[in-house]
C-alpha atoms as a PDB file:
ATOM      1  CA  UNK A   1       0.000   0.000   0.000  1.00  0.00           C
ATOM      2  CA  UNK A   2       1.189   3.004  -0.824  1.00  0.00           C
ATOM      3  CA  UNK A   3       0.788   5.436   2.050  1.00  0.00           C
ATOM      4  CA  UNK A   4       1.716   8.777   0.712  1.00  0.00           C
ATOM      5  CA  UNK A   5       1.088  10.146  -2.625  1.00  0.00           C
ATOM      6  CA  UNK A   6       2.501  13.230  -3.662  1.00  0.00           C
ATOM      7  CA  UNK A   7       0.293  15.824  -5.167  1.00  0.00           C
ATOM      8  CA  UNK A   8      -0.130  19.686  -4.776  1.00  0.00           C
ATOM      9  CA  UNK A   9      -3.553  19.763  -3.536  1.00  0.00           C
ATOM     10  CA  UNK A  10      -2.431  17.022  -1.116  1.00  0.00           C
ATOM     11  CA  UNK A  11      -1.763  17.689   2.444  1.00  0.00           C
ATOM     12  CA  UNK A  12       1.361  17.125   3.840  1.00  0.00           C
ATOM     13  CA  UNK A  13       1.572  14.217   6.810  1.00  0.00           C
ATOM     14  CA  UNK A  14       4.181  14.053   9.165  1.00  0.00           C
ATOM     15  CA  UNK A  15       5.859  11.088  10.316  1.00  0.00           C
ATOM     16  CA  UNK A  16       3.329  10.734  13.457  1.00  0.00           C
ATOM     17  CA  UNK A  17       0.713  10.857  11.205  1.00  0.00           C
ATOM     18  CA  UNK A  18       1.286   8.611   8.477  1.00  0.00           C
ATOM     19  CA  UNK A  19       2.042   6.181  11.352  1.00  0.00           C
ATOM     20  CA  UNK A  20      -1.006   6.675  13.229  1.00  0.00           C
ATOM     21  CA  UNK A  21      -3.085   6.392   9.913  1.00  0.00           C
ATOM     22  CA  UNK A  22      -1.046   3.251   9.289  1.00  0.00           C
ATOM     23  CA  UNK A  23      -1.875   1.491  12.756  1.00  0.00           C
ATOM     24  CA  UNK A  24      -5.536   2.534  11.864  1.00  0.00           C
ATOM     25  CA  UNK A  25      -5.938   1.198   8.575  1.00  0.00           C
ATOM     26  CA  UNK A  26      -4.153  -2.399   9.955  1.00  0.00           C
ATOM     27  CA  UNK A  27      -6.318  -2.353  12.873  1.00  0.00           C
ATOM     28  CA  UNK A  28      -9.732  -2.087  10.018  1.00  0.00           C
ATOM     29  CA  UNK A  29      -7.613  -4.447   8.189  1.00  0.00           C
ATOM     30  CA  UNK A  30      -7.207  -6.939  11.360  1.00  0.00           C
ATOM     31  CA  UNK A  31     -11.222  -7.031  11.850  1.00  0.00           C
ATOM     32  CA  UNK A  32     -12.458  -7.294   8.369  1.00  0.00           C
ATOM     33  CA  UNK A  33      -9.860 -10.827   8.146  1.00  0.00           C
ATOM     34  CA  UNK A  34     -10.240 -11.836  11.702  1.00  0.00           C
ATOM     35  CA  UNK A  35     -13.096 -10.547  13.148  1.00  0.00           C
ATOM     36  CA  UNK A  36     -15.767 -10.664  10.683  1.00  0.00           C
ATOM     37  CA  UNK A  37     -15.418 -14.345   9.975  1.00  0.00           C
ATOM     38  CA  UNK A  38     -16.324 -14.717  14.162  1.00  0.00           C
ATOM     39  CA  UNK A  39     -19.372 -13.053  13.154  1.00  0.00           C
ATOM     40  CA  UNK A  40     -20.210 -14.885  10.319  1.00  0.00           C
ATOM     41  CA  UNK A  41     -19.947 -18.226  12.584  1.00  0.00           C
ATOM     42  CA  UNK A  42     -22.723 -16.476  15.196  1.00  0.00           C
ATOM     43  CA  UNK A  43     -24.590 -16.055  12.607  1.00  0.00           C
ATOM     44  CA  UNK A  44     -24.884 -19.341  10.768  1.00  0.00           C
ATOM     45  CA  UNK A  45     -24.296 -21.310  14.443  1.00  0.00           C
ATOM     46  CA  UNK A  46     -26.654 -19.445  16.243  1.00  0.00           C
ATOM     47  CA  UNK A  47     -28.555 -16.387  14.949  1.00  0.00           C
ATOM     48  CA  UNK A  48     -30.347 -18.084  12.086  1.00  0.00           C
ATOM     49  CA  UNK A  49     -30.916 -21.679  13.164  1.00  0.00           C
ATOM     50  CA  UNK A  50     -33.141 -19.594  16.425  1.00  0.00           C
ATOM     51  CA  UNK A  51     -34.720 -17.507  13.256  1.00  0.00           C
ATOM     52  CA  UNK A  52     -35.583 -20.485  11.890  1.00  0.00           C
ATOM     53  CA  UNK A  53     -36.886 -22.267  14.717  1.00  0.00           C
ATOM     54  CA  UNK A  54     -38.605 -19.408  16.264  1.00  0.00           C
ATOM     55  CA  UNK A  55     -40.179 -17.915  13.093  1.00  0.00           C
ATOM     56  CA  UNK A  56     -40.631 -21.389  10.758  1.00  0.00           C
ATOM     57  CA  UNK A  57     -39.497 -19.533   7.669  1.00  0.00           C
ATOM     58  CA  UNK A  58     -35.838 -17.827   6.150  1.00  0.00           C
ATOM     59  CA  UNK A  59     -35.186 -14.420   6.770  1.00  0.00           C
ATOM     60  CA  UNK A  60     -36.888 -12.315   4.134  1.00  0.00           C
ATOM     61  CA  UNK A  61     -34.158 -10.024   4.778  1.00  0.00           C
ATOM     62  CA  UNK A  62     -30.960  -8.451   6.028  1.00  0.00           C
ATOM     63  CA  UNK A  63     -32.853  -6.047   8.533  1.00  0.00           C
ATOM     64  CA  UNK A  64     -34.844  -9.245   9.819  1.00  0.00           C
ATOM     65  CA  UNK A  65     -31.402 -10.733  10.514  1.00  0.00           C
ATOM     66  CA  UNK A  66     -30.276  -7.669  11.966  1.00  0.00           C
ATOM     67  CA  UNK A  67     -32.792  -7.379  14.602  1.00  0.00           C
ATOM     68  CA  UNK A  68     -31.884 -10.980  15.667  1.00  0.00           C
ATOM     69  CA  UNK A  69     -28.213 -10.150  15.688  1.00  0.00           C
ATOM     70  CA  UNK A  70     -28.608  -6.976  17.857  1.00  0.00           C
ATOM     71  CA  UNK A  71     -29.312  -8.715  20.907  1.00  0.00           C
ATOM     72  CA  UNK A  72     -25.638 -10.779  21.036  1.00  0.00           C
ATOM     73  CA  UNK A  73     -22.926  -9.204  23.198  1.00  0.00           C
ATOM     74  CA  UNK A  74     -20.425 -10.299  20.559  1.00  0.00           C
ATOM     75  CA  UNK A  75     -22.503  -8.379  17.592  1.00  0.00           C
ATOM     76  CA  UNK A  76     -22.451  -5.031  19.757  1.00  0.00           C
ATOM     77  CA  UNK A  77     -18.971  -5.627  20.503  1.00  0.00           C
ATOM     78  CA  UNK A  78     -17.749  -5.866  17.056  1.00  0.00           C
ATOM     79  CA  UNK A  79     -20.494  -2.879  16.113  1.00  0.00           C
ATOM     80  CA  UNK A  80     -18.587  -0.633  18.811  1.00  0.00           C
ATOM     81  CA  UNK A  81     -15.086  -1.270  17.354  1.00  0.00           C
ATOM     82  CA  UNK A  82     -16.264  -0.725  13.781  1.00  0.00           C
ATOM     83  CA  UNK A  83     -17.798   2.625  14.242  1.00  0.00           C
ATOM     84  CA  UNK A  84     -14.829   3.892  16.623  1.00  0.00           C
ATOM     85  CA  UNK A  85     -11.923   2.306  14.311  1.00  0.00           C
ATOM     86  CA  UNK A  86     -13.802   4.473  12.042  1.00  0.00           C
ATOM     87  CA  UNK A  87     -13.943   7.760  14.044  1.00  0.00           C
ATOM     88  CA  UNK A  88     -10.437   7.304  14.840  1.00  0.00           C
ATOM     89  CA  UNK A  89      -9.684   7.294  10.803  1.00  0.00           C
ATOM     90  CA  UNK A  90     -11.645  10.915  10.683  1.00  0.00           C
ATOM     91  CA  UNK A  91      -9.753  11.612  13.516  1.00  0.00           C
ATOM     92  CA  UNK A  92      -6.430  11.105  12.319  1.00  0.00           C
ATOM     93  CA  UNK A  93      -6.705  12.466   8.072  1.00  0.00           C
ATOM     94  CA  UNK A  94      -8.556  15.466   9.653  1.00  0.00           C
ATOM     95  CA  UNK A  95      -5.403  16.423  12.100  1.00  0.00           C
ATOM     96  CA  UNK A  96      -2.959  16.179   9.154  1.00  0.00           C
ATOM     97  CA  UNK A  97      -5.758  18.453   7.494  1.00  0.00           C
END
């Protein structure tokens, strides 16, 4: 990946900031390989077989899934990292902005 690409209407980042951004982006990289998978499994393991059972039918759709997934401690946990890995990104292309 190529971190920093010169052009005028570019700002420029500093060495603390192309490192934080760095850190950032693995982090989003390290939960999209690692952690999504984890929610996949709840899903197909637990979520939709209780769908299933409790309703007698498929989902019809992603938001019926949804409100079945909301409930699990592990779905809000991996909600809470996704939304603050991505306030910390704002955070840290706004500084060098």
């Amino acid at each position: 990946m190529d971190a920093h690409r010169p052009h005028p209407m570019m700002p420029e980042s500093n060495h603390d900031e192309i490192a934080e951004q760095l850190a950032i982006v693995d982090m989003k990289m390290f939960m999209a390989t690692k952690l999504d998978s984890g929610q996949r499994t709840l899903l197909e393991n637990k979520v939709l077989p209780e769908f299933k059972k409790k309703h007698g039918r498929e989902p019809r759709n992603h938001q019926e899934l949804r409100k079945e997934m909301e409930p699990e401690t592990a779905y809000q946990a991996y909600l809470t990292m996704c939304s603050t890995a991505q306030d910390m990104m704002w955070d840290a292309v706004g500084t060098c902005c």
